[in-house]
PDB file of N, CA and C in Angstrom:
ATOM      1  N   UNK A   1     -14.114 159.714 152.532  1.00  0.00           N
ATOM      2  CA  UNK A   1     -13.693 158.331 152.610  1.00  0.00           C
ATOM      3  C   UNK A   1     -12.178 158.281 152.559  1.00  0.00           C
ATOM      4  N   UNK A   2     -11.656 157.560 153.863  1.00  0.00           N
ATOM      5  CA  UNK A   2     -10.265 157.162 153.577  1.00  0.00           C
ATOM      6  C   UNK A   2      -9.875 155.791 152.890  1.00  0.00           C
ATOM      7  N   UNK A   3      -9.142 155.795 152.419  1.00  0.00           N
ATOM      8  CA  UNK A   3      -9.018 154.217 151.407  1.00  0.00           C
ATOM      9  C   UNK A   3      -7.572 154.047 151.702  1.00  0.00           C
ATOM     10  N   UNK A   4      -7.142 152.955 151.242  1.00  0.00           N
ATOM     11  CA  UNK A   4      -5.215 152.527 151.416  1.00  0.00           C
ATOM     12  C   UNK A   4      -5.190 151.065 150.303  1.00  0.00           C
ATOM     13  N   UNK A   5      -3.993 151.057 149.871  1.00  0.00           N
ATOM     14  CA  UNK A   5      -3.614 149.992 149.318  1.00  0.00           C
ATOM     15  C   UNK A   5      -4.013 149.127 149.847  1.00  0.00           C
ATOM     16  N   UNK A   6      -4.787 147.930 149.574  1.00  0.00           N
ATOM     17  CA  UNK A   6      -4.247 146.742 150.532  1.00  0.00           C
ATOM     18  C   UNK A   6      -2.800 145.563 150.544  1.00  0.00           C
ATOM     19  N   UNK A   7      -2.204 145.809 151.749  1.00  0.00           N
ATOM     20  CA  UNK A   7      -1.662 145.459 152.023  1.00  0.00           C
ATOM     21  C   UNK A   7      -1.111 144.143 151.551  1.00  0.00           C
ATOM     22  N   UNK A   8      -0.499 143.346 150.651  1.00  0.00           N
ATOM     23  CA  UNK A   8      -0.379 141.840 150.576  1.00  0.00           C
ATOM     24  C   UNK A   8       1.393 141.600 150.727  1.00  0.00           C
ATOM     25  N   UNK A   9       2.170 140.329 150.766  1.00  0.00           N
ATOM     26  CA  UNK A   9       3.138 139.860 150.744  1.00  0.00           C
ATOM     27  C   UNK A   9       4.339 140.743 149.683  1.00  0.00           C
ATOM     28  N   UNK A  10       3.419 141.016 148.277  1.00  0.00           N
ATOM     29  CA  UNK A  10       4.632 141.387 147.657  1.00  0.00           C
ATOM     30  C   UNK A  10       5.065 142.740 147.961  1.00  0.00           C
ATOM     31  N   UNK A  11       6.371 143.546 147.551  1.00  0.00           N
ATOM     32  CA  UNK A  11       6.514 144.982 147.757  1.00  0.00           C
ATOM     33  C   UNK A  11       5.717 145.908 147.119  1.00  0.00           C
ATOM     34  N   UNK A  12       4.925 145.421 145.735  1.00  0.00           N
ATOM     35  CA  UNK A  12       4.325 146.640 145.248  1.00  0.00           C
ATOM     36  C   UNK A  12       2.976 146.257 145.430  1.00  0.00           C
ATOM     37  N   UNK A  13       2.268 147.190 145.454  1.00  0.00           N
ATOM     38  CA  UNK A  13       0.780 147.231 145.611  1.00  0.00           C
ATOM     39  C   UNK A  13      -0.431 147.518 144.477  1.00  0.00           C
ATOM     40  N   UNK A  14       0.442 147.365 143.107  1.00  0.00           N
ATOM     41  CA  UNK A  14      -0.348 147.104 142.015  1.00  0.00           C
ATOM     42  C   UNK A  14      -0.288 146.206 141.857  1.00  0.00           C
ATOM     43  N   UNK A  15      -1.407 145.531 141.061  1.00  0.00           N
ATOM     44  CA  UNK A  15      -1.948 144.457 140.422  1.00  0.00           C
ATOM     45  C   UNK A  15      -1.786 144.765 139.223  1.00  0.00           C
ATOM     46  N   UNK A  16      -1.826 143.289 138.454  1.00  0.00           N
ATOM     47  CA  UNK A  16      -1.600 143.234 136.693  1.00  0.00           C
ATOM     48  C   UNK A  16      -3.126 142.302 137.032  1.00  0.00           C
ATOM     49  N   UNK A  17      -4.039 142.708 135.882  1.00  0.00           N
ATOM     50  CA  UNK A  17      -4.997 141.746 135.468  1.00  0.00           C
ATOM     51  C   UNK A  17      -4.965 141.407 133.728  1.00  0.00           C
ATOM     52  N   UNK A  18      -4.601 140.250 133.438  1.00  0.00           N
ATOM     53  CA  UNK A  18      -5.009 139.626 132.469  1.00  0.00           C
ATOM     54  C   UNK A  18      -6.276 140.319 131.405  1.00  0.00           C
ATOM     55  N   UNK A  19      -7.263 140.529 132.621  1.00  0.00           N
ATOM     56  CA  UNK A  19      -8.170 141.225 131.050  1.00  0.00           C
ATOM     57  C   UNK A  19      -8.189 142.559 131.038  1.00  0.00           C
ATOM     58  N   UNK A  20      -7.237 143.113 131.057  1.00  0.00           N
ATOM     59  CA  UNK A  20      -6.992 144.739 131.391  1.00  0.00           C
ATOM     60  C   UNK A  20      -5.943 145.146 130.068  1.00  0.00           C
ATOM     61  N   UNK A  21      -5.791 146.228 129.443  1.00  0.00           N
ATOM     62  CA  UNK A  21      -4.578 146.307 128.609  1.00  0.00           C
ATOM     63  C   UNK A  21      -3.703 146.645 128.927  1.00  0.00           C
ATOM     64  N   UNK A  22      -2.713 146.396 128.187  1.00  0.00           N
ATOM     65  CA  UNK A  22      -1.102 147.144 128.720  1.00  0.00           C
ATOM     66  C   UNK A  22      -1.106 148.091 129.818  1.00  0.00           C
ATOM     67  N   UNK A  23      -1.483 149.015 129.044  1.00  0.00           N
ATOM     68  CA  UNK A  23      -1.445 150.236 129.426  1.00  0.00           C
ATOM     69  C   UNK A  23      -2.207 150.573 130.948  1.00  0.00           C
ATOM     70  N   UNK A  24      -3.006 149.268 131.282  1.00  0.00           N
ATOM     71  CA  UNK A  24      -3.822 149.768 132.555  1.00  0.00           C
ATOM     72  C   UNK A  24      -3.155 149.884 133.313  1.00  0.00           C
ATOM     73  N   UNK A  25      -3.408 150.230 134.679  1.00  0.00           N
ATOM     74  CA  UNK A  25      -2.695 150.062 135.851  1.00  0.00           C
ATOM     75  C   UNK A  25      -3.554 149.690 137.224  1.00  0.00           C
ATOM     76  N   UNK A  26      -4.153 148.527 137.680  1.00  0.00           N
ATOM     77  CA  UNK A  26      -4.534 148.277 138.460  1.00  0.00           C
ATOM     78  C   UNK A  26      -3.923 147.990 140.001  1.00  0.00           C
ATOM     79  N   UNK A  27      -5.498 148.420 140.541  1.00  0.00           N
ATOM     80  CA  UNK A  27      -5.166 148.420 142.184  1.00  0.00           C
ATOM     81  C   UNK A  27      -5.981 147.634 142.538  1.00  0.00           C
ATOM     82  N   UNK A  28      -5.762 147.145 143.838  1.00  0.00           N
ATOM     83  CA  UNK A  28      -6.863 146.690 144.856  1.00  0.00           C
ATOM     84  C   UNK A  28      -7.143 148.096 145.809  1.00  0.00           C
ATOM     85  N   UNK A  29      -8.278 149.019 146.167  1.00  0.00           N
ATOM     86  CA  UNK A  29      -7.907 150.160 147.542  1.00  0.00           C
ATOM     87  C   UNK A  29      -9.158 149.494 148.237  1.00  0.00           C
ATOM     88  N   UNK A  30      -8.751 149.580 149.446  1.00  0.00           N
ATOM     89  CA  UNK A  30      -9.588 149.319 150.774  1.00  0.00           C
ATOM     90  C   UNK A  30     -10.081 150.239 151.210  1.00  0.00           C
ATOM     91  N   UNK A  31     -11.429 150.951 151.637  1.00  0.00           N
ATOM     92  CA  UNK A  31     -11.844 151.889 152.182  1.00  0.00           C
ATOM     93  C   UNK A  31     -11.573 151.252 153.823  1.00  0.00           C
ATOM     94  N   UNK A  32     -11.000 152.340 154.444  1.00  0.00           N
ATOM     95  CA  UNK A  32     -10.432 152.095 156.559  1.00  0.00           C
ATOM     96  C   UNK A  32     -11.649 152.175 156.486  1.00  0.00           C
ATOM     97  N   UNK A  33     -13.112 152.880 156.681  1.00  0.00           N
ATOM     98  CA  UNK A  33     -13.639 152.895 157.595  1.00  0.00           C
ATOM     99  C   UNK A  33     -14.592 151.050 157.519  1.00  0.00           C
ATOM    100  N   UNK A  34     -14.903 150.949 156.145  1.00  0.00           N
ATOM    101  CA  UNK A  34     -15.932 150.292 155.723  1.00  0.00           C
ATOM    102  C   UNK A  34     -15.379 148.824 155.594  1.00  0.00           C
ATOM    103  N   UNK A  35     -13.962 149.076 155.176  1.00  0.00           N
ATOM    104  CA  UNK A  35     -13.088 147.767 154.689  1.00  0.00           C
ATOM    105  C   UNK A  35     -13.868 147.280 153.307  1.00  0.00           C
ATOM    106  N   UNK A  36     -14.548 147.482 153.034  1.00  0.00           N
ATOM    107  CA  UNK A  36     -15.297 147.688 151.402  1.00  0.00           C
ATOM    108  C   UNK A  36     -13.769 147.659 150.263  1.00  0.00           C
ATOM    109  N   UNK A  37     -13.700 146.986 148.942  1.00  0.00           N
ATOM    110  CA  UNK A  37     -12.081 146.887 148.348  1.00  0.00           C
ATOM    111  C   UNK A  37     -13.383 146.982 147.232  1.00  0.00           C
ATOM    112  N   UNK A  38     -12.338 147.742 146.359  1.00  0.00           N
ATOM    113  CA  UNK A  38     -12.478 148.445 145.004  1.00  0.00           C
ATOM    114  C   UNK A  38     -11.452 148.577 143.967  1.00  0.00           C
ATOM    115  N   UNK A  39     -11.557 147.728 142.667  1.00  0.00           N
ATOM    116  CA  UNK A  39     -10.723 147.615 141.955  1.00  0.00           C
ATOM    117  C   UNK A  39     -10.691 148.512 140.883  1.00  0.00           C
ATOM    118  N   UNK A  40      -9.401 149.124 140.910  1.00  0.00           N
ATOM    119  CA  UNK A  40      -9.162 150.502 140.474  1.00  0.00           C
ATOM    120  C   UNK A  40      -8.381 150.707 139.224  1.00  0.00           C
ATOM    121  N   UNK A  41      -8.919 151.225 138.334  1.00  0.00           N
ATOM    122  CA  UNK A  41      -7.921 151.648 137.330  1.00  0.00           C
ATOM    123  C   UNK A  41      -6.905 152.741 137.152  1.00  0.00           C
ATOM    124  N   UNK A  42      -5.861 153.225 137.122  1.00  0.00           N
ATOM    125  CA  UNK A  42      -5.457 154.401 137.204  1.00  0.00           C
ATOM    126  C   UNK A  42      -5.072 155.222 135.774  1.00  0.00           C
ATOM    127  N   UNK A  43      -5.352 156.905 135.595  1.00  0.00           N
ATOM    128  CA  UNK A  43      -5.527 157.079 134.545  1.00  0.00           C
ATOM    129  C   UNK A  43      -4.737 158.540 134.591  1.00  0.00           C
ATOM    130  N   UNK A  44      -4.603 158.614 136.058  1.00  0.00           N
ATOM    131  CA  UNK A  44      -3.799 160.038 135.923  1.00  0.00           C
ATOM    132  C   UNK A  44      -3.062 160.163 137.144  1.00  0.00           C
ATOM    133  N   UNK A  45      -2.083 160.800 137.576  1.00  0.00           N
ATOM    134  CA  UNK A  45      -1.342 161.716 138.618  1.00  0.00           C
ATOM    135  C   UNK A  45      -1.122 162.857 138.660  1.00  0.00           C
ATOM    136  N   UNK A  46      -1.256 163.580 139.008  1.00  0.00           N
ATOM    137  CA  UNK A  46      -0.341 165.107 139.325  1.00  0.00           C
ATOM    138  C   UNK A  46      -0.201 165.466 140.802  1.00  0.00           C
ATOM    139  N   UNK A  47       0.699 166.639 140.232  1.00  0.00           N
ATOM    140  CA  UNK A  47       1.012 167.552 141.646  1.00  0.00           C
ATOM    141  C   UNK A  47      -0.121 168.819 141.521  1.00  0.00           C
ATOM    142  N   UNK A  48      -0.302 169.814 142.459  1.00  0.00           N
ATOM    143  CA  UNK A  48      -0.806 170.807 142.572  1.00  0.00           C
ATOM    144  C   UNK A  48      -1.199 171.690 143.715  1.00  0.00           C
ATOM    145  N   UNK A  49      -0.603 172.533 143.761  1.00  0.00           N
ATOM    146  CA  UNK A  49      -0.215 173.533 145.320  1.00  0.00           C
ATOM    147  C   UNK A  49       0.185 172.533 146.266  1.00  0.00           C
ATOM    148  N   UNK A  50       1.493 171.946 145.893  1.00  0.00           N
ATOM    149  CA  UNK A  50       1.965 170.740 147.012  1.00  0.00           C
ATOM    150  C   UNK A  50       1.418 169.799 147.125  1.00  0.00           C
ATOM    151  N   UNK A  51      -0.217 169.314 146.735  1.00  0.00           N
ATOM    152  CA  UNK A  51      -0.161 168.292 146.818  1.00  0.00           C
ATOM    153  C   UNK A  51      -0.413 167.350 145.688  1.00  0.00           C
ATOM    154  N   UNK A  52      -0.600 165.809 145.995  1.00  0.00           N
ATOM    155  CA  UNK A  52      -0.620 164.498 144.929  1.00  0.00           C
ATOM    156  C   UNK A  52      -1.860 164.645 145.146  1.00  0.00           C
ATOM    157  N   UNK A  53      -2.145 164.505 143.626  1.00  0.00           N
ATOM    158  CA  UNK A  53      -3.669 163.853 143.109  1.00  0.00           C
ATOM    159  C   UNK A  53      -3.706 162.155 141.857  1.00  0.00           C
ATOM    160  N   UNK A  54      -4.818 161.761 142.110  1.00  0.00           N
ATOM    161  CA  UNK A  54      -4.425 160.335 141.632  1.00  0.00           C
ATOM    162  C   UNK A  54      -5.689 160.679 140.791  1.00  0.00           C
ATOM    163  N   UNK A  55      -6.092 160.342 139.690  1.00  0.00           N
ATOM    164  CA  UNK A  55      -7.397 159.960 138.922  1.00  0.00           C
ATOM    165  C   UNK A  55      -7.127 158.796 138.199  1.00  0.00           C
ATOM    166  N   UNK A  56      -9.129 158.159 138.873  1.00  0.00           N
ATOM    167  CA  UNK A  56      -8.987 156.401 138.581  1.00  0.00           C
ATOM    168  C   UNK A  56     -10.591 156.126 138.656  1.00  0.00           C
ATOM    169  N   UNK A  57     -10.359 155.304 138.279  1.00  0.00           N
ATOM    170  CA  UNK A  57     -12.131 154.866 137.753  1.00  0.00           C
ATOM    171  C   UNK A  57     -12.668 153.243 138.384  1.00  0.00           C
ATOM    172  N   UNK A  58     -13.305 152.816 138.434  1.00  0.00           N
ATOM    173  CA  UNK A  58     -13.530 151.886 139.711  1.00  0.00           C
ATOM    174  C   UNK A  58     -13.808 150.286 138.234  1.00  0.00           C
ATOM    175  N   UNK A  59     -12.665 149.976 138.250  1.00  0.00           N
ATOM    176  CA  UNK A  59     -12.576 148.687 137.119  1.00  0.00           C
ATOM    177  C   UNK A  59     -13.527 147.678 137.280  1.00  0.00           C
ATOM    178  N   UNK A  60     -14.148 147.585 136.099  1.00  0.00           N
ATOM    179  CA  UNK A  60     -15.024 146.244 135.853  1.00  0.00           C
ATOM    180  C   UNK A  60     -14.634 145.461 134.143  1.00  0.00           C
ATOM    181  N   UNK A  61     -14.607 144.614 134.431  1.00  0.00           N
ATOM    182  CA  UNK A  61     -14.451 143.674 133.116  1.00  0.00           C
ATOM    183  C   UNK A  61     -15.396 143.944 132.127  1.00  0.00           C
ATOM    184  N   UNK A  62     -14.869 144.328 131.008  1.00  0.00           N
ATOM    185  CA  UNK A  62     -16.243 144.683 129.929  1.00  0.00           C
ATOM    186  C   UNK A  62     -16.680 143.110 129.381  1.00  0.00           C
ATOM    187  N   UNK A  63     -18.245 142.937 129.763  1.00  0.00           N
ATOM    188  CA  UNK A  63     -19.200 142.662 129.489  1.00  0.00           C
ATOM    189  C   UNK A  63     -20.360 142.691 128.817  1.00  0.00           C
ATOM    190  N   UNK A  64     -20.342 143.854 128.537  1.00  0.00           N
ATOM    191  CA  UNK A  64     -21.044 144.704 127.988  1.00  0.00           C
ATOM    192  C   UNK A  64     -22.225 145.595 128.916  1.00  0.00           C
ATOM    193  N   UNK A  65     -22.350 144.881 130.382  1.00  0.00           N
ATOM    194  CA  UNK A  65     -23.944 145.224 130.765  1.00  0.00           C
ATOM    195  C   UNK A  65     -23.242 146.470 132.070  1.00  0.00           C
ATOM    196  N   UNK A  66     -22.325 147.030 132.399  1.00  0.00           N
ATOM    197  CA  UNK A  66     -22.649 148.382 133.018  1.00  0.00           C
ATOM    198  C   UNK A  66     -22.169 149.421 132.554  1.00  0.00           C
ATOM    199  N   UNK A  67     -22.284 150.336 132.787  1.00  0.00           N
ATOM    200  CA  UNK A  67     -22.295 151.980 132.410  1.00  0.00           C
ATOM    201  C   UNK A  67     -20.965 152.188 132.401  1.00  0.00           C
ATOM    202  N   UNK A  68     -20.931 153.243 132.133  1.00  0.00           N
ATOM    203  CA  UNK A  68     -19.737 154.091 131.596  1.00  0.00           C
ATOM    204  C   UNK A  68     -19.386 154.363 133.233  1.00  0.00           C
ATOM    205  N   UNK A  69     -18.042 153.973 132.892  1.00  0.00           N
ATOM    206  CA  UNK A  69     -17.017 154.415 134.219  1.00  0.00           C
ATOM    207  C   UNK A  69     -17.138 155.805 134.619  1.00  0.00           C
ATOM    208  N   UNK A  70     -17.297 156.224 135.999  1.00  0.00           N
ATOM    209  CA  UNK A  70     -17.103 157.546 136.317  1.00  0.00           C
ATOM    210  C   UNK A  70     -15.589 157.225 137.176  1.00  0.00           C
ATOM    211  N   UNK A  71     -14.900 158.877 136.853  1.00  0.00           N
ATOM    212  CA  UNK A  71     -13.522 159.251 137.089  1.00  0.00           C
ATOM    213  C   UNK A  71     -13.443 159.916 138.518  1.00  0.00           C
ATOM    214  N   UNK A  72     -12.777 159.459 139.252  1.00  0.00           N
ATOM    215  CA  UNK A  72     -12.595 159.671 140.832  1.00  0.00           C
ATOM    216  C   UNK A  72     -11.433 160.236 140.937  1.00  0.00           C
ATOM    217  N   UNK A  73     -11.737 161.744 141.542  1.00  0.00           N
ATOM    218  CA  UNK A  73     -10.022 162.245 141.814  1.00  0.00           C
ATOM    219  C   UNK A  73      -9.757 162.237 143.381  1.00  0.00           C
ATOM    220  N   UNK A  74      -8.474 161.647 143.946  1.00  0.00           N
ATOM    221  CA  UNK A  74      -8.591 161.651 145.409  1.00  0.00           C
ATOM    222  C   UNK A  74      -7.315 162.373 145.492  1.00  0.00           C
ATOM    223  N   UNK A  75      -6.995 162.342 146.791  1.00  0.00           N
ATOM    224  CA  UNK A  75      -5.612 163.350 147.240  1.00  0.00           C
ATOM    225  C   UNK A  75      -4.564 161.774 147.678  1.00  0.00           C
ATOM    226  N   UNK A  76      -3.502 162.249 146.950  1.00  0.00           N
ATOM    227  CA  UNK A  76      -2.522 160.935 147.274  1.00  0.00           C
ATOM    228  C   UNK A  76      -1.999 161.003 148.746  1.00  0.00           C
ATOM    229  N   UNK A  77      -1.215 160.941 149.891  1.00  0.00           N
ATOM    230  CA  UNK A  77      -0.603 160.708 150.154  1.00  0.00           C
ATOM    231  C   UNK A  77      -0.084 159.477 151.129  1.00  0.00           C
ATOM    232  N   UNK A  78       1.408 159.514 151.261  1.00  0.00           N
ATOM    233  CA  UNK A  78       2.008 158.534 151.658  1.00  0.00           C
ATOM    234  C   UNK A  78       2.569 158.483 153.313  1.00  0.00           C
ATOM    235  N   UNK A  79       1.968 157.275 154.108  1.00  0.00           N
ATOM    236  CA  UNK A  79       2.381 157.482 155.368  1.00  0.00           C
ATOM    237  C   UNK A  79       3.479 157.654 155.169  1.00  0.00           C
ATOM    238  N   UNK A  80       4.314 157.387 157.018  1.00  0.00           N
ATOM    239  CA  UNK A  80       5.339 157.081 157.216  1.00  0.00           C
ATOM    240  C   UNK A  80       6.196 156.110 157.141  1.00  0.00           C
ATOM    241  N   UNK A  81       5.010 154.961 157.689  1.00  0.00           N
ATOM    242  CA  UNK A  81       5.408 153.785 157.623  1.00  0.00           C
ATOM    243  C   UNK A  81       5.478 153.466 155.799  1.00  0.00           C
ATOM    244  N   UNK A  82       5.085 154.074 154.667  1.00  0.00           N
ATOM    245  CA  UNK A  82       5.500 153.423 153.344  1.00  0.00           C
ATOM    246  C   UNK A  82       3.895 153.242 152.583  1.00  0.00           C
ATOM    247  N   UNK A  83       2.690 153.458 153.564  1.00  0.00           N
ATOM    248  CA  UNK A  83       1.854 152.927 152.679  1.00  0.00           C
ATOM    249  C   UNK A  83       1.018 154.032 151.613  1.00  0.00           C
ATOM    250  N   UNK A  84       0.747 153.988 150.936  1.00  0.00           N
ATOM    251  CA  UNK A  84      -0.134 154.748 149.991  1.00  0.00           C
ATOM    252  C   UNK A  84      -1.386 155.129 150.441  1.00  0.00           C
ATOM    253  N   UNK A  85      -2.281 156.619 150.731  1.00  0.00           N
ATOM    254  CA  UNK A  85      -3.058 156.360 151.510  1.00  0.00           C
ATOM    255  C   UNK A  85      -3.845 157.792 150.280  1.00  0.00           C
ATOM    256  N   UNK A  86      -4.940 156.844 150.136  1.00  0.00           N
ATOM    257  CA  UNK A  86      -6.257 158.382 148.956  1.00  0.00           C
ATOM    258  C   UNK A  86      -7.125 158.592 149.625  1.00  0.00           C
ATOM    259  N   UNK A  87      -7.724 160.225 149.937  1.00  0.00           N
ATOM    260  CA  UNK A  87      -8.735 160.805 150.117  1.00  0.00           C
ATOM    261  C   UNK A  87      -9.444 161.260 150.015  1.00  0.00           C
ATOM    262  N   UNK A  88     -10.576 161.539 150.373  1.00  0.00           N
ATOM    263  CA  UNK A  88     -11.567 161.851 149.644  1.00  0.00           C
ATOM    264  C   UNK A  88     -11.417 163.225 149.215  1.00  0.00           C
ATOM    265  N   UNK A  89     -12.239 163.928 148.341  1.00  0.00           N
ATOM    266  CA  UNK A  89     -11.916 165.735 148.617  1.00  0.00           C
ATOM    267  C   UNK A  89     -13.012 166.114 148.389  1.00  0.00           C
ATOM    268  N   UNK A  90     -13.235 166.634 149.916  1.00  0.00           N
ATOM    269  CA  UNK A  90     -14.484 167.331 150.334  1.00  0.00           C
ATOM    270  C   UNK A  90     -14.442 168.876 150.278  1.00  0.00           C
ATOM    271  N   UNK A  91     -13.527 169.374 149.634  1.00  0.00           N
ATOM    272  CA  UNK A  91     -13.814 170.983 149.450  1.00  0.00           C
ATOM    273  C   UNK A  91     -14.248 171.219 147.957  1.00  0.00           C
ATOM    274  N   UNK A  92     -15.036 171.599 147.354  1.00  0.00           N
ATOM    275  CA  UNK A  92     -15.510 171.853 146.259  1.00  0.00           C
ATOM    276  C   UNK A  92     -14.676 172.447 145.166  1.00  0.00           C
ATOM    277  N   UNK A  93     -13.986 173.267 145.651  1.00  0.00           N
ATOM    278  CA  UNK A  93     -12.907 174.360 145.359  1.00  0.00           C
ATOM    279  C   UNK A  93     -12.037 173.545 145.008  1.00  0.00           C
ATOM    280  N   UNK A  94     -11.514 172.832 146.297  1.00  0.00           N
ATOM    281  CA  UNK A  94      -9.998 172.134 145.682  1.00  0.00           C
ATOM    282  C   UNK A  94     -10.341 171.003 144.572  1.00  0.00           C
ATOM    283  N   UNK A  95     -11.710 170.416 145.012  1.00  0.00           N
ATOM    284  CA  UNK A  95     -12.147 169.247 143.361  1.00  0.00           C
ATOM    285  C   UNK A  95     -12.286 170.017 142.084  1.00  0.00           C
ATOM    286  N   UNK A  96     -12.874 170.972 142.020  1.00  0.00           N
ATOM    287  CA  UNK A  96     -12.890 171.957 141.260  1.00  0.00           C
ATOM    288  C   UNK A  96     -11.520 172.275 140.346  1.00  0.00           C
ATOM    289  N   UNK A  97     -10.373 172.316 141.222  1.00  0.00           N
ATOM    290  CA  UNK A  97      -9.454 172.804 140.802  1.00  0.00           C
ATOM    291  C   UNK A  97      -8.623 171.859 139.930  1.00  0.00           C
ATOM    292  N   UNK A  98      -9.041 170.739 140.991  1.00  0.00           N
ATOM    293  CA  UNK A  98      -8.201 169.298 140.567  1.00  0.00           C
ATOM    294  C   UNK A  98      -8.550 168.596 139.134  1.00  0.00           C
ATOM    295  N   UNK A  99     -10.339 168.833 139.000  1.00  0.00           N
ATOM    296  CA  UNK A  99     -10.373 168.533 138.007  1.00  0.00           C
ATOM    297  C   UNK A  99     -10.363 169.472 136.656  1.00  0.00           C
ATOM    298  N   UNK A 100     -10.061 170.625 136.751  1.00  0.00           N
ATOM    299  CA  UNK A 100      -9.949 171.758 135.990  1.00  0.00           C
ATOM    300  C   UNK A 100      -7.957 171.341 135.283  1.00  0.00           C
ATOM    301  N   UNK A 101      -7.909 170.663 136.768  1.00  0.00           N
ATOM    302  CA  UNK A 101      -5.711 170.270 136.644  1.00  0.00           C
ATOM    303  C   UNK A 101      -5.721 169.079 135.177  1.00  0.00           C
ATOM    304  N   UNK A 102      -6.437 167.901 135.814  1.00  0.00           N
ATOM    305  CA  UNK A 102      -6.539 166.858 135.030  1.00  0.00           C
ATOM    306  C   UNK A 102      -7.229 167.029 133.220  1.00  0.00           C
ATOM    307  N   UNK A 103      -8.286 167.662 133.405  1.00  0.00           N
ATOM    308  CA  UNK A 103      -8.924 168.583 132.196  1.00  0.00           C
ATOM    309  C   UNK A 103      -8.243 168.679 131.035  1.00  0.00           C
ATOM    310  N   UNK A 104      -7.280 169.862 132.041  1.00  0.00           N
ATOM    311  CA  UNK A 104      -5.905 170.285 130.550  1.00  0.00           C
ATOM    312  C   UNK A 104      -5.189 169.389 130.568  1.00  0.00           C
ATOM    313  N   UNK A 105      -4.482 168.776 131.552  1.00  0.00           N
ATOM    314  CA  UNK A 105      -3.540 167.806 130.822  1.00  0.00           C
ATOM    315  C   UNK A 105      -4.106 166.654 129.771  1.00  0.00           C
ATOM    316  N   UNK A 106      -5.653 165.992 130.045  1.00  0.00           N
ATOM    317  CA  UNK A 106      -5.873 165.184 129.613  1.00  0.00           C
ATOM    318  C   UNK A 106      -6.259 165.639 127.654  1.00  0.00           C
ATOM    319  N   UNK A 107      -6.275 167.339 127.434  1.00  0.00           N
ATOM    320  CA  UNK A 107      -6.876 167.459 126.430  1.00  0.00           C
ATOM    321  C   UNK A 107      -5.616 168.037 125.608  1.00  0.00           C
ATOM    322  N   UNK A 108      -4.616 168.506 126.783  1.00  0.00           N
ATOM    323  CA  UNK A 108      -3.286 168.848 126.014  1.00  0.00           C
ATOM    324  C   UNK A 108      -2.386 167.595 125.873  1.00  0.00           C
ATOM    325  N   UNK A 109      -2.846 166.276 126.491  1.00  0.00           N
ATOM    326  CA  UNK A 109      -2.159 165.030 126.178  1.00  0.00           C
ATOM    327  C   UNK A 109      -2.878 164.304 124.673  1.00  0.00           C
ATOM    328  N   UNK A 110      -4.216 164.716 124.198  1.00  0.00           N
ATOM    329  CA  UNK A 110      -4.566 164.006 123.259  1.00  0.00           C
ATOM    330  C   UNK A 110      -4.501 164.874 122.253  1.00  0.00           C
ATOM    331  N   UNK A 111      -3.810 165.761 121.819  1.00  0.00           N
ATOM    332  CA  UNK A 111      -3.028 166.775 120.696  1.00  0.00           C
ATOM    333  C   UNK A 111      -2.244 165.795 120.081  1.00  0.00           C
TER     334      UNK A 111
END
C-alpha cells in the first residue's frame, strides 16, 4: 500500500486533535490506490541502511470499546515535489529488521 499526506491549504501536514495528548502527533494519510484516509498516530522515526522508517498506529478516540492499537512500520520517503509519501514493506527481512530497529530504541528509551 502506497499512502501520502493529505494534502490541505496549510504548510504542514500534521494535525493537532483536542482529544489526543501533548505528546501525540497526528496525521491524516491517504492510501493512492484506495483513497481510503486513516488517522494516524506517530510514535517513532528512524534511519536505517539509508533509509526513513516512520512507526504509527491507526488513532481512535478511547471509548473504551476497541482493541489495542497495532503498530505499523512503513518506509518514509519524500517526493520531489515536497510531499511525504509511506510504504508499505513487503520484504520480510527488511520488516524484520525495522522492527528489531524500533525494539531497541523503544526499550533503550524506557531505561
Amino acid at each position: 500500500m502506497k499512502s501520502r499526506m493529505r494534502k490541505n491549504n496549510k504548510p504542514t501536514v500534521s494535525v493537532r486533535d483536542d482529544r489526543a495528548s501533548n505528546e501525540d502527533v497526528l496525521a491524516v494519510i491517504a492510501d493512492i490506490d484506495s483513497g481510503r484516509e486513516y488517522y494516524m498516530s506517530f510514535i517513532d522515526s528512524f534511519q536505517m541502511r539509508g533509509r526513513d522508517y516512520t512507526v504509527m498506529y491507526n488513532y481512535e478516540p478511547d471509548d473504551g470499546s476497541h482493541r489495542e492499537p497495532e503498530i505499523v512500520i512503513l518506509r518514509a520517503e519524500r517526493h520531489v515535489n515536497g510531499e511525504q509519501y509511506f510504504k508499505s514493506i513487503r520484504d520480510k527481512r527488511e520488516l524484520d529488521a525495522a522492527f528489531n530497529m524500533f525494539y531497541s530504541r523503544f526499550i533503550n528509551n524506557d531505561n
